[in-house]
PDB file of N, CA and C in Angstrom:
ATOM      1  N   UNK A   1     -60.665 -18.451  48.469  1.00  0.00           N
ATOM      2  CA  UNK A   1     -59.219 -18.421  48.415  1.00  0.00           C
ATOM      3  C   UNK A   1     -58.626 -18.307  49.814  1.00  0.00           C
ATOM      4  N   UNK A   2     -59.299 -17.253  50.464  1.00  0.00           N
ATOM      5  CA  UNK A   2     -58.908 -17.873  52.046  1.00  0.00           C
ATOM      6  C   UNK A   2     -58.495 -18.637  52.358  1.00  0.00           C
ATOM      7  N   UNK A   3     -59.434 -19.699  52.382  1.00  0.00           N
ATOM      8  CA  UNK A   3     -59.258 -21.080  52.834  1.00  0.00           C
ATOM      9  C   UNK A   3     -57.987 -21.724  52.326  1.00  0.00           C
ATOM     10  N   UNK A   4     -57.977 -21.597  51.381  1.00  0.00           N
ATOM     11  CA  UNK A   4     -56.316 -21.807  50.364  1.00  0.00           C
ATOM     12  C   UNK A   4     -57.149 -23.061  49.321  1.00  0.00           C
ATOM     13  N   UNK A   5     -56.062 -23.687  48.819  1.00  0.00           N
ATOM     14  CA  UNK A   5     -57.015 -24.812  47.835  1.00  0.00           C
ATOM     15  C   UNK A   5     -55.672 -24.879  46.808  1.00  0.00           C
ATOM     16  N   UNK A   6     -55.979 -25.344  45.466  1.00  0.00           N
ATOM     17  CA  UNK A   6     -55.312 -25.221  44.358  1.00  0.00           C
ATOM     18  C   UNK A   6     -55.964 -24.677  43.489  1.00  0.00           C
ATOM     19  N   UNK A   7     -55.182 -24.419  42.042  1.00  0.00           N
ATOM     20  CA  UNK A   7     -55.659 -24.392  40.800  1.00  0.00           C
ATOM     21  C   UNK A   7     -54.656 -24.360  39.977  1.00  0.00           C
ATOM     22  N   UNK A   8     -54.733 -25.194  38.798  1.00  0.00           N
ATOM     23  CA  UNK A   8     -53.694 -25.784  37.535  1.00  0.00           C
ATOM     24  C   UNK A   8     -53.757 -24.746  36.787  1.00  0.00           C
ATOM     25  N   UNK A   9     -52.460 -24.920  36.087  1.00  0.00           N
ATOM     26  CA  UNK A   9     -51.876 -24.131  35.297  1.00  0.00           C
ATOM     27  C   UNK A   9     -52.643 -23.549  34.084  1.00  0.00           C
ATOM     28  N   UNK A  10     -53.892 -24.415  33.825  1.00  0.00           N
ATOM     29  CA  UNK A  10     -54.618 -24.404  32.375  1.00  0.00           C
ATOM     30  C   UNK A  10     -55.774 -23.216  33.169  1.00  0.00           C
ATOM     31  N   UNK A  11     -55.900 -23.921  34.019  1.00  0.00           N
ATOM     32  CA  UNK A  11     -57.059 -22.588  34.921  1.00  0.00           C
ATOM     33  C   UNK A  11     -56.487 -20.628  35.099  1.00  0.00           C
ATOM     34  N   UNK A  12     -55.201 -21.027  35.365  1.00  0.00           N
ATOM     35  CA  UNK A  12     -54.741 -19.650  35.008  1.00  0.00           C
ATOM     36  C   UNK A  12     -54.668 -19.047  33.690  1.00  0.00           C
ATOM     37  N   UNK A  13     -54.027 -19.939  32.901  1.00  0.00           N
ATOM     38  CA  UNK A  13     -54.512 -19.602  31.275  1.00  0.00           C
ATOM     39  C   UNK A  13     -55.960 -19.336  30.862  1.00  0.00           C
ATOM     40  N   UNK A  14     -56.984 -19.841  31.093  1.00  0.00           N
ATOM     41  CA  UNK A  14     -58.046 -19.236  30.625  1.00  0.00           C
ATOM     42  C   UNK A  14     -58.368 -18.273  31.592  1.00  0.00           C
ATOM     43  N   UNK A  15     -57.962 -17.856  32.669  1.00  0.00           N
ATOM     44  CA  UNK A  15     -58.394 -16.302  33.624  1.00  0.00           C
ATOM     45  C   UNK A  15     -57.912 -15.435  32.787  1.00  0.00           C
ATOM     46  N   UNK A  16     -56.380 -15.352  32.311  1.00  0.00           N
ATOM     47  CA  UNK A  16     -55.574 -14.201  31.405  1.00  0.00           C
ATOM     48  C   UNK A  16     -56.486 -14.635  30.079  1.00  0.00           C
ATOM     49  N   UNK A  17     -57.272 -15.818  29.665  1.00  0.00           N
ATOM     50  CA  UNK A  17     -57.615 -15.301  28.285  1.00  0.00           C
ATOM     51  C   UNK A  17     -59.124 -14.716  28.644  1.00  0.00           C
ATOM     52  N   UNK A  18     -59.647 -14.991  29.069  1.00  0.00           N
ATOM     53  CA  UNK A  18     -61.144 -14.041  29.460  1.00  0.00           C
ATOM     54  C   UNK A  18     -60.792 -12.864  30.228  1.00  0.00           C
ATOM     55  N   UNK A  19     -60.007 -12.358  31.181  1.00  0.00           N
ATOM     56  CA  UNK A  19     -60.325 -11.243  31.343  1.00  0.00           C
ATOM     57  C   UNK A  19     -59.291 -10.576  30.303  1.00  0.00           C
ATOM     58  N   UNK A  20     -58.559 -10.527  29.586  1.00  0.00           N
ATOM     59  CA  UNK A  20     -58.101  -9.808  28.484  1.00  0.00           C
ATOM     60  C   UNK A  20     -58.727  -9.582  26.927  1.00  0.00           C
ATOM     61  N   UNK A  21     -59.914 -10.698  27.045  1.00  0.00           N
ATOM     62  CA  UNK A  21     -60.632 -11.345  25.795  1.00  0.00           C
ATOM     63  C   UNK A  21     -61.946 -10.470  26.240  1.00  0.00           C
ATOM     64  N   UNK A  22     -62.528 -10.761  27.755  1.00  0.00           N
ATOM     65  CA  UNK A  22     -64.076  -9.894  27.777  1.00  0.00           C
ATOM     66  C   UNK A  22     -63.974  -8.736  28.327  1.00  0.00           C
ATOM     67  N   UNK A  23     -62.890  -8.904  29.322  1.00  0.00           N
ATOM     68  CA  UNK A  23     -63.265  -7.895  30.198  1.00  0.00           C
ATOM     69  C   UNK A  23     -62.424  -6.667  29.974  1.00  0.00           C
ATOM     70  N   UNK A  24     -61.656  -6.958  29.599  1.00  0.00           N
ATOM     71  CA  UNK A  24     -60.370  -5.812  28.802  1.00  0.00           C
ATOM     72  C   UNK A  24     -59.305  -5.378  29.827  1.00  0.00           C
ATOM     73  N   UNK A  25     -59.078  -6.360  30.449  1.00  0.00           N
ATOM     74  CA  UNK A  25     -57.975  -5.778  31.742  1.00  0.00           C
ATOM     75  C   UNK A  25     -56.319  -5.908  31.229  1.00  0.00           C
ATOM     76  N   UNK A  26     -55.828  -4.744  31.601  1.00  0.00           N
ATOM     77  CA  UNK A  26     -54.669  -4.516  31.016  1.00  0.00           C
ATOM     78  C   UNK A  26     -53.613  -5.354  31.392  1.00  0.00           C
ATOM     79  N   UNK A  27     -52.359  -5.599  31.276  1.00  0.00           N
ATOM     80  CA  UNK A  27     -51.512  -6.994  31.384  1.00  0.00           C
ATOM     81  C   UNK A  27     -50.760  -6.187  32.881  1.00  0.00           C
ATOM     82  N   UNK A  28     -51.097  -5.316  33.197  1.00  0.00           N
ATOM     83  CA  UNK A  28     -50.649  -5.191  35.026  1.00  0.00           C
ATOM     84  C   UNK A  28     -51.511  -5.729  35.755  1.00  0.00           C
ATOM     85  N   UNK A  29     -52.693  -5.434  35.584  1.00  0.00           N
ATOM     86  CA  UNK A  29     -53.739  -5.978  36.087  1.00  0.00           C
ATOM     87  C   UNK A  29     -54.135  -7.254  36.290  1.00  0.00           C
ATOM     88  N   UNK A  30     -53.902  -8.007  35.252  1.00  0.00           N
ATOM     89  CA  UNK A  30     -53.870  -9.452  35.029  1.00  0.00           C
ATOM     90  C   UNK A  30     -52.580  -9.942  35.514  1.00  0.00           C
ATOM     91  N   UNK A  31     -51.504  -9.768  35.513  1.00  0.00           N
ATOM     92  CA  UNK A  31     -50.428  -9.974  36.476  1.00  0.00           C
ATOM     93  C   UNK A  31     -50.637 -10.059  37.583  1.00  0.00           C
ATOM     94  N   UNK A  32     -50.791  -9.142  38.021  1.00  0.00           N
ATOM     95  CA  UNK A  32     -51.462  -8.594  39.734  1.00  0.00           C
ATOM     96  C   UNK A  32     -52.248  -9.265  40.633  1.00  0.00           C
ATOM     97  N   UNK A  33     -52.977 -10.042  39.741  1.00  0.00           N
ATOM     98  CA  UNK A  33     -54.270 -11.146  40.036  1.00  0.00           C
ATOM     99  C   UNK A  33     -53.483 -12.206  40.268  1.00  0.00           C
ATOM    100  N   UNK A  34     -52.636 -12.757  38.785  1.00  0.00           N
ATOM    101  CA  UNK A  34     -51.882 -13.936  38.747  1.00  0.00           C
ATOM    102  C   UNK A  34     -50.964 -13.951  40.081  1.00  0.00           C
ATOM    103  N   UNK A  35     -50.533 -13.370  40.232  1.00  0.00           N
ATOM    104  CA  UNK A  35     -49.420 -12.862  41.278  1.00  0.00           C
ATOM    105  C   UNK A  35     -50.022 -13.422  43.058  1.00  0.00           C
ATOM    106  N   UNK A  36     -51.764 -12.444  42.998  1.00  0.00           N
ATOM    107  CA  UNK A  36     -52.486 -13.071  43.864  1.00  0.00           C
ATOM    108  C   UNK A  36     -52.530 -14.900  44.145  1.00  0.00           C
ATOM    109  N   UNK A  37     -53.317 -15.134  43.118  1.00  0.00           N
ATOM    110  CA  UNK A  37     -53.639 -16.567  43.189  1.00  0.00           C
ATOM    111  C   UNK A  37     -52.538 -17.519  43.019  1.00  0.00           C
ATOM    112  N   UNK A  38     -51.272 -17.083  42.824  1.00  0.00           N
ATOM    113  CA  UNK A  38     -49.990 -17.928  43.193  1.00  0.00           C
ATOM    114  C   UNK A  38     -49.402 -17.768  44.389  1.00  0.00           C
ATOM    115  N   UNK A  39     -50.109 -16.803  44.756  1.00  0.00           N
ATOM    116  CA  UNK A  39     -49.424 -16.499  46.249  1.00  0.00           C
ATOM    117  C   UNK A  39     -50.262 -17.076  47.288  1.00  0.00           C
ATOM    118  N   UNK A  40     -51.510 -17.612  46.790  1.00  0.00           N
ATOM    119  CA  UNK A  40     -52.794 -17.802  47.745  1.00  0.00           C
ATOM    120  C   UNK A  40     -53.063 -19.129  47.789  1.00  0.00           C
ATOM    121  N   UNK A  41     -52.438 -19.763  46.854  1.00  0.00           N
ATOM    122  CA  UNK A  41     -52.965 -20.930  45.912  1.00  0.00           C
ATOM    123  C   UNK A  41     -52.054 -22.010  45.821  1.00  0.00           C
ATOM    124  N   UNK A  42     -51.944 -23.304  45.826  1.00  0.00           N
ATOM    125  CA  UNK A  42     -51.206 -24.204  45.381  1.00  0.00           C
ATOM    126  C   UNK A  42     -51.159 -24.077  43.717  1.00  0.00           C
ATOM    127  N   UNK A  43     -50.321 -24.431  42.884  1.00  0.00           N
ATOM    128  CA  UNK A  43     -50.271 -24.129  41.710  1.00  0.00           C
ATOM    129  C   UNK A  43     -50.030 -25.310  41.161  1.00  0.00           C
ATOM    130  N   UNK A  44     -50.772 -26.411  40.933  1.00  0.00           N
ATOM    131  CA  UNK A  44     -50.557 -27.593  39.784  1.00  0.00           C
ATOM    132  C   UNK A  44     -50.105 -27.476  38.764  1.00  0.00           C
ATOM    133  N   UNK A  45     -48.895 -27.996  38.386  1.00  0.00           N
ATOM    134  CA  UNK A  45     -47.909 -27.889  36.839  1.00  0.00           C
ATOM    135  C   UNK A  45     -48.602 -28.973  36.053  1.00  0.00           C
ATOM    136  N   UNK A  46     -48.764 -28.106  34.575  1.00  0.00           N
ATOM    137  CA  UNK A  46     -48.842 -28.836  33.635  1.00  0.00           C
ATOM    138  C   UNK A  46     -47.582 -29.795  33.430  1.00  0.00           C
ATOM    139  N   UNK A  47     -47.337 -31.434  33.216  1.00  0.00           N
ATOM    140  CA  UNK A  47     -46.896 -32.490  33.200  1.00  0.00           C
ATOM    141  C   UNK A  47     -47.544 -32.960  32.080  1.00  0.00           C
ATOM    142  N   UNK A  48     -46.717 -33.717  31.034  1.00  0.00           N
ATOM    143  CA  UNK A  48     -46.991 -35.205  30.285  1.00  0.00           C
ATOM    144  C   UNK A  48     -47.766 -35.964  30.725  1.00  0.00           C
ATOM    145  N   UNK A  49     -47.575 -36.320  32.125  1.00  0.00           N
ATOM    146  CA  UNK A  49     -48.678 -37.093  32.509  1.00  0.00           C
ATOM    147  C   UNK A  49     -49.837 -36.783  32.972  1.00  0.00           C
ATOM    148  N   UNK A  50     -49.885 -35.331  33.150  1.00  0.00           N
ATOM    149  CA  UNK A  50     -51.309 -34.449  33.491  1.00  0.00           C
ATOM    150  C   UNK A  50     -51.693 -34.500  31.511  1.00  0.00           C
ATOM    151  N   UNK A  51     -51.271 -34.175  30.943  1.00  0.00           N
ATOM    152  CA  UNK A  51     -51.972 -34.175  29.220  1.00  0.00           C
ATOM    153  C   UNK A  51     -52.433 -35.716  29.190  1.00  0.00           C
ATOM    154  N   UNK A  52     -52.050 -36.445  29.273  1.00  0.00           N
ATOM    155  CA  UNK A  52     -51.923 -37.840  29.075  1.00  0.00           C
ATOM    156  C   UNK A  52     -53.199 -38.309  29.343  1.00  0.00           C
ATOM    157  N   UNK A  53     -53.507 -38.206  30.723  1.00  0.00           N
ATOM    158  CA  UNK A  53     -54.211 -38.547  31.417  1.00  0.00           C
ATOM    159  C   UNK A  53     -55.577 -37.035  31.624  1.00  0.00           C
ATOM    160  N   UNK A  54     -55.167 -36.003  30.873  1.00  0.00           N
ATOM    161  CA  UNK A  54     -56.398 -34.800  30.237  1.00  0.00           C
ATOM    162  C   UNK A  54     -56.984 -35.805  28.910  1.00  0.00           C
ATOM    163  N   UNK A  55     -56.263 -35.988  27.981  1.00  0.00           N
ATOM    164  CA  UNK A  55     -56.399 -36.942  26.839  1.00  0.00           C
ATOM    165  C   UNK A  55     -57.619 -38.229  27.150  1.00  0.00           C
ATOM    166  N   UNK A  56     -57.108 -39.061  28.291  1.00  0.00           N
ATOM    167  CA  UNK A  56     -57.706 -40.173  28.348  1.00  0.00           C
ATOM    168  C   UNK A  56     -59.352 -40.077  29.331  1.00  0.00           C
ATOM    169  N   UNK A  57     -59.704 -38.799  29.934  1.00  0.00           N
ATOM    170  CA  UNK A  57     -60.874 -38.058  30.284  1.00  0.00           C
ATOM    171  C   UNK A  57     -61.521 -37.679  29.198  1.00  0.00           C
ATOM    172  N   UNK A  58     -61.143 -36.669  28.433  1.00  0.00           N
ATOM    173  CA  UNK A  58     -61.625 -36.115  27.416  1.00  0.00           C
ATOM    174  C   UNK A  58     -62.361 -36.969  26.761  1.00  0.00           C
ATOM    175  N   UNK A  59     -61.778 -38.176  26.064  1.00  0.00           N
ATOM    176  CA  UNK A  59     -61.737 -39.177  25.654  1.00  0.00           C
ATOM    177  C   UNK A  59     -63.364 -39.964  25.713  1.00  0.00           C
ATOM    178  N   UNK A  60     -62.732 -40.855  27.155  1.00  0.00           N
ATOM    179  CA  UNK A  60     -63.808 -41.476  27.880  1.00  0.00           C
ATOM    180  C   UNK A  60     -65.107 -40.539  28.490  1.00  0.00           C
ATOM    181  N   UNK A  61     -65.255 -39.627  28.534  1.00  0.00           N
ATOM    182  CA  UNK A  61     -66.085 -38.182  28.745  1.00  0.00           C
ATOM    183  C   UNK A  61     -66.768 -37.724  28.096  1.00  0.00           C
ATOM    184  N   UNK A  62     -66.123 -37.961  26.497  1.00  0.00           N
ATOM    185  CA  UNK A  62     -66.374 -36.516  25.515  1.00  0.00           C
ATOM    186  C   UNK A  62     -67.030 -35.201  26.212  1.00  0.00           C
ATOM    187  N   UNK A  63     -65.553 -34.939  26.514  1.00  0.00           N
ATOM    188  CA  UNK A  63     -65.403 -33.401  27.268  1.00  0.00           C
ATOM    189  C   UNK A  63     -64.401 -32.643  26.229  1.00  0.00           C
ATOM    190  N   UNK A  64     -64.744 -31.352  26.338  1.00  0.00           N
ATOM    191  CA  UNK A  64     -63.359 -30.947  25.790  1.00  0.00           C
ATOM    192  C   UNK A  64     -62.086 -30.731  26.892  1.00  0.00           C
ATOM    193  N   UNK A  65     -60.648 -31.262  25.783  1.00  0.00           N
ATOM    194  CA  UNK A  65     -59.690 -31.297  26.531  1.00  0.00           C
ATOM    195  C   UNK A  65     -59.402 -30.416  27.519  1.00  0.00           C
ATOM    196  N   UNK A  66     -59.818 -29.366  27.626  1.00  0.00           N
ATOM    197  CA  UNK A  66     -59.521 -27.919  27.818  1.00  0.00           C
ATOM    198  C   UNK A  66     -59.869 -28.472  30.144  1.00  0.00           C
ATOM    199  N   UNK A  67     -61.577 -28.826  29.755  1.00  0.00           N
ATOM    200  CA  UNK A  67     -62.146 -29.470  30.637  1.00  0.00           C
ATOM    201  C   UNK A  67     -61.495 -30.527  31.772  1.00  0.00           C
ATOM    202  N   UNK A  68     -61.087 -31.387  30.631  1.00  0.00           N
ATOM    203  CA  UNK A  68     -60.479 -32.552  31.037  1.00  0.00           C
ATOM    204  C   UNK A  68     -59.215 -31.947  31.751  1.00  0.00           C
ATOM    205  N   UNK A  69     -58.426 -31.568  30.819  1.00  0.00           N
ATOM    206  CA  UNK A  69     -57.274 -31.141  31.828  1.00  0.00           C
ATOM    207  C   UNK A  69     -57.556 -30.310  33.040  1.00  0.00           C
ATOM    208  N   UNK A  70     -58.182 -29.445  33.553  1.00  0.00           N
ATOM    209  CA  UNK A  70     -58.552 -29.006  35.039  1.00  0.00           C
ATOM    210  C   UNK A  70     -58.822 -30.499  35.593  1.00  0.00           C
ATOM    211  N   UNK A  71     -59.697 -31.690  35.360  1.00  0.00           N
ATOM    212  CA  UNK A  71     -59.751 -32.410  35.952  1.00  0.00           C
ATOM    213  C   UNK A  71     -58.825 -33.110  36.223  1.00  0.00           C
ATOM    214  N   UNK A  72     -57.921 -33.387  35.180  1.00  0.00           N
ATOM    215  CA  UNK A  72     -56.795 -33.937  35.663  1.00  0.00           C
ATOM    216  C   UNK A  72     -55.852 -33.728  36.745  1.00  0.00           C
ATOM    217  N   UNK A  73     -55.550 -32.329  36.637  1.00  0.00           N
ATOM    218  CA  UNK A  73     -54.677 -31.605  37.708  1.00  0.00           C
ATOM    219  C   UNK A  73     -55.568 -32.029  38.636  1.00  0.00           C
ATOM    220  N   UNK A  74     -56.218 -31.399  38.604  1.00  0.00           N
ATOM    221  CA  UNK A  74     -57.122 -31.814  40.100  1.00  0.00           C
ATOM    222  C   UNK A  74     -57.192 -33.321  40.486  1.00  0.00           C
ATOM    223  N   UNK A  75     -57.014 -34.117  39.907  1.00  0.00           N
ATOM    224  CA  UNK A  75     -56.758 -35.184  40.294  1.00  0.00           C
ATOM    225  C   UNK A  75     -55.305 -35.846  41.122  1.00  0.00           C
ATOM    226  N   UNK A  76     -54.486 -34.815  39.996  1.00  0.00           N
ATOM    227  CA  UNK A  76     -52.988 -35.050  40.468  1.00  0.00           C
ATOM    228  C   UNK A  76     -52.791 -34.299  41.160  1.00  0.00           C
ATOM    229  N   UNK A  77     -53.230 -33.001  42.068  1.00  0.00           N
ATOM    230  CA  UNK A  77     -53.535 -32.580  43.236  1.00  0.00           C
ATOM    231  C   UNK A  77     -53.880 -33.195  44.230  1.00  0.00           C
ATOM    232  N   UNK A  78     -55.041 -34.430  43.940  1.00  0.00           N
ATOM    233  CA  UNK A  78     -54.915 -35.240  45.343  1.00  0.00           C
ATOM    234  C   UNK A  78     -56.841 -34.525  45.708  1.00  0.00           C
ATOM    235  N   UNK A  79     -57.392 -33.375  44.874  1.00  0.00           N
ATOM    236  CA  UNK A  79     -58.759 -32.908  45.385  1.00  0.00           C
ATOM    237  C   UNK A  79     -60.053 -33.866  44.614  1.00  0.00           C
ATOM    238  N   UNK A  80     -60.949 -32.969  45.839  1.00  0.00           N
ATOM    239  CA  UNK A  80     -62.351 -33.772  45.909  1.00  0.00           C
ATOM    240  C   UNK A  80     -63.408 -33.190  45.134  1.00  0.00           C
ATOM    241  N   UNK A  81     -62.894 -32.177  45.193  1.00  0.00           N
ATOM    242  CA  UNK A  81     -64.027 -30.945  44.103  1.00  0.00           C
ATOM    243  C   UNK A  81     -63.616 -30.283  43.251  1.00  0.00           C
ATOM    244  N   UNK A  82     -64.201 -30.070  42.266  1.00  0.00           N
ATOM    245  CA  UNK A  82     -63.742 -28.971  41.265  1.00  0.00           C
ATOM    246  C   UNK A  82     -64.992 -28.173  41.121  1.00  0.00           C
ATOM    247  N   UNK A  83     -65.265 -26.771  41.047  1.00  0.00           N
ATOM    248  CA  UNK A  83     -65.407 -25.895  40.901  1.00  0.00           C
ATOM    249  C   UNK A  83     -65.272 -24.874  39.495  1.00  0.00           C
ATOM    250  N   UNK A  84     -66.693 -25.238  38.885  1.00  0.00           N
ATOM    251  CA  UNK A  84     -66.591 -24.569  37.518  1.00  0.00           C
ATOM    252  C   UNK A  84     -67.782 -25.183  37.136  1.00  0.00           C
ATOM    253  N   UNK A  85     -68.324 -23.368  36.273  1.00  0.00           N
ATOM    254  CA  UNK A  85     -69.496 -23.506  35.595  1.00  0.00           C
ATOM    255  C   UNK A  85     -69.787 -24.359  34.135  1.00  0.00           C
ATOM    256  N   UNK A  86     -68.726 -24.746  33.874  1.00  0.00           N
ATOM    257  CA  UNK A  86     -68.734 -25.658  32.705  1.00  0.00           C
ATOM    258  C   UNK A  86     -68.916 -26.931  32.481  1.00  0.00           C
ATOM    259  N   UNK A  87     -69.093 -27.788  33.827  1.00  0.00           N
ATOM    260  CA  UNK A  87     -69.599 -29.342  33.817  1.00  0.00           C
ATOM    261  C   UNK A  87     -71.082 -29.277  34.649  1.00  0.00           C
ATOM    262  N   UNK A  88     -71.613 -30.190  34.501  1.00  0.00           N
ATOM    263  CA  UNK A  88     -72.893 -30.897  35.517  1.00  0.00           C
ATOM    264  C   UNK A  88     -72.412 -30.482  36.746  1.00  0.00           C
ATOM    265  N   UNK A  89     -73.055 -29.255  37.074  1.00  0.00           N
ATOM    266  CA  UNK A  89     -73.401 -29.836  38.821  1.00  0.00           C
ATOM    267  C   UNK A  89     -73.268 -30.664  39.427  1.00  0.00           C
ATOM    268  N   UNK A  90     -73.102 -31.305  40.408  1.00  0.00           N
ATOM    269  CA  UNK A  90     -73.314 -32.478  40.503  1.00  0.00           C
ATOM    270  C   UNK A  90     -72.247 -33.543  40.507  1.00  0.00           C
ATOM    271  N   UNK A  91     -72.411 -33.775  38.816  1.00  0.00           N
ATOM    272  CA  UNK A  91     -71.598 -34.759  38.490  1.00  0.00           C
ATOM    273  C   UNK A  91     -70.729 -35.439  39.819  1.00  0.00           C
ATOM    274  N   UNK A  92     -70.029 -36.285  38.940  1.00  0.00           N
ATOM    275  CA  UNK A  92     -68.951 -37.109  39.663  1.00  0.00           C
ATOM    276  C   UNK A  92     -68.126 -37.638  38.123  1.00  0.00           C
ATOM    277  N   UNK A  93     -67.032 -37.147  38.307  1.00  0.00           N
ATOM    278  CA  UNK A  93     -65.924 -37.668  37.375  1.00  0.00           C
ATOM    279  C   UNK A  93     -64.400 -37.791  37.914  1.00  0.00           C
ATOM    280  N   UNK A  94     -64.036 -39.300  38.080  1.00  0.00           N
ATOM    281  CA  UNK A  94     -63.037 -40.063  38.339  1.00  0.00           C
ATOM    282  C   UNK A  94     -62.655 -39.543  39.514  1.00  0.00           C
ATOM    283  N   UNK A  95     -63.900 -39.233  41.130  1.00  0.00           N
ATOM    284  CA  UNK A  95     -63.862 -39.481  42.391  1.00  0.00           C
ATOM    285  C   UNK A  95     -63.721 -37.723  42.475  1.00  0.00           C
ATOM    286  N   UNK A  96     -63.984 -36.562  41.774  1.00  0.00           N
ATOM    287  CA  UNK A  96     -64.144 -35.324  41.785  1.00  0.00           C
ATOM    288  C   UNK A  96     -65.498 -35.298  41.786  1.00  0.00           C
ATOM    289  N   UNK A  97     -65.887 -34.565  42.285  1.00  0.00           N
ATOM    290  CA  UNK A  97     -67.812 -33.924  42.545  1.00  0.00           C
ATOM    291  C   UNK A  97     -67.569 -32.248  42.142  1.00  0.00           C
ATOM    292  N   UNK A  98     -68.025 -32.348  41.007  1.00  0.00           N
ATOM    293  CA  UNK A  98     -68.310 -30.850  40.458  1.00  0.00           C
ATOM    294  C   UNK A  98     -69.396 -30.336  40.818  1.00  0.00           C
ATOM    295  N   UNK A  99     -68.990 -29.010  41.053  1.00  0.00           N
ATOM    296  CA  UNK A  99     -69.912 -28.352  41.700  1.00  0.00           C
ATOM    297  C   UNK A  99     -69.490 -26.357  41.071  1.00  0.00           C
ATOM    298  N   UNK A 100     -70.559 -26.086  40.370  1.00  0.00           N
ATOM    299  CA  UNK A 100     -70.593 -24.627  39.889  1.00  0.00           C
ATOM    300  C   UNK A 100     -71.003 -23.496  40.949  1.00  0.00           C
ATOM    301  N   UNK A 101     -69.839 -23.218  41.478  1.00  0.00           N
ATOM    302  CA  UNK A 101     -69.511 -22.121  42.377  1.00  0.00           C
ATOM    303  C   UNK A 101     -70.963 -20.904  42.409  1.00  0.00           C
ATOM    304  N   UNK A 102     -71.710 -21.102  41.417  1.00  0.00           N
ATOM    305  CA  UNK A 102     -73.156 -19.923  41.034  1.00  0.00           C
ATOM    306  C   UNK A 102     -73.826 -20.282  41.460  1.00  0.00           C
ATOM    307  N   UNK A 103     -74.169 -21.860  41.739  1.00  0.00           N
ATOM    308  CA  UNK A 103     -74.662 -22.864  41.980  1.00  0.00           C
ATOM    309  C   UNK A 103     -75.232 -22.831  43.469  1.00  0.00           C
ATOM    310  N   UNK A 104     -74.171 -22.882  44.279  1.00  0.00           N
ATOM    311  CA  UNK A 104     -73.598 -23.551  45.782  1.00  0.00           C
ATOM    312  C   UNK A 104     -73.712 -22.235  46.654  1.00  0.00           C
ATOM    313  N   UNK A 105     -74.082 -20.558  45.842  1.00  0.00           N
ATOM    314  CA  UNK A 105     -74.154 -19.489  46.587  1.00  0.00           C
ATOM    315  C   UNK A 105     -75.769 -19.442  47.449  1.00  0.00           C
TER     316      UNK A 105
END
């Protein structure tokens, strides 16, 4: 985060649903964070044409949407990597190179 970077709107939604879902952090706490990574962070808006184009990944992928849409933003961000334990290593999807942050330590 240093470095700065982005992350879409759907990526903040699943941080507030896992750490309130596993980890049990109270809604100051999870604020507090959010608060962080908007302050640290470029923040990609969910758009029609970010679903649209989550839809037409998913799709051509069979990914779940959930998936697809981080890629999307990240696409409509303009980035080269995405970062997350939930795709191939590796991979390459529509000029993004995923790469699992557990991975790359």
């Amino acid at each position: 985060m240093a470095a700065g970077g982005c992350v879409s709107v759907q990526v903040l939604n699943e941080f507030v649903s896992v750490t309130r879902r596993k980890q049990s952090l109270d809604w100051d706490a999870v604020e507090a964070w959010l608060d962080l990574f908007r302050s640290d962070l470029t923040v990609v808006p969910m758009t029609s044409e970010t679903q649209a184009r989550a839809t037409a990944i998913a799709r051509r992928r069979q990914i779940n949407i959930y998936d697809a849409t981080i890629l999307a933003a990240a696409e409509q961000a303009g980035c080269d990597v995405v970062f997350t334990e939930d795709l191939q290593h590796g991979q390459v999807i529509g000029g993004l190179t995923i790469r699992n942050p557990f991975l790359d330590a």
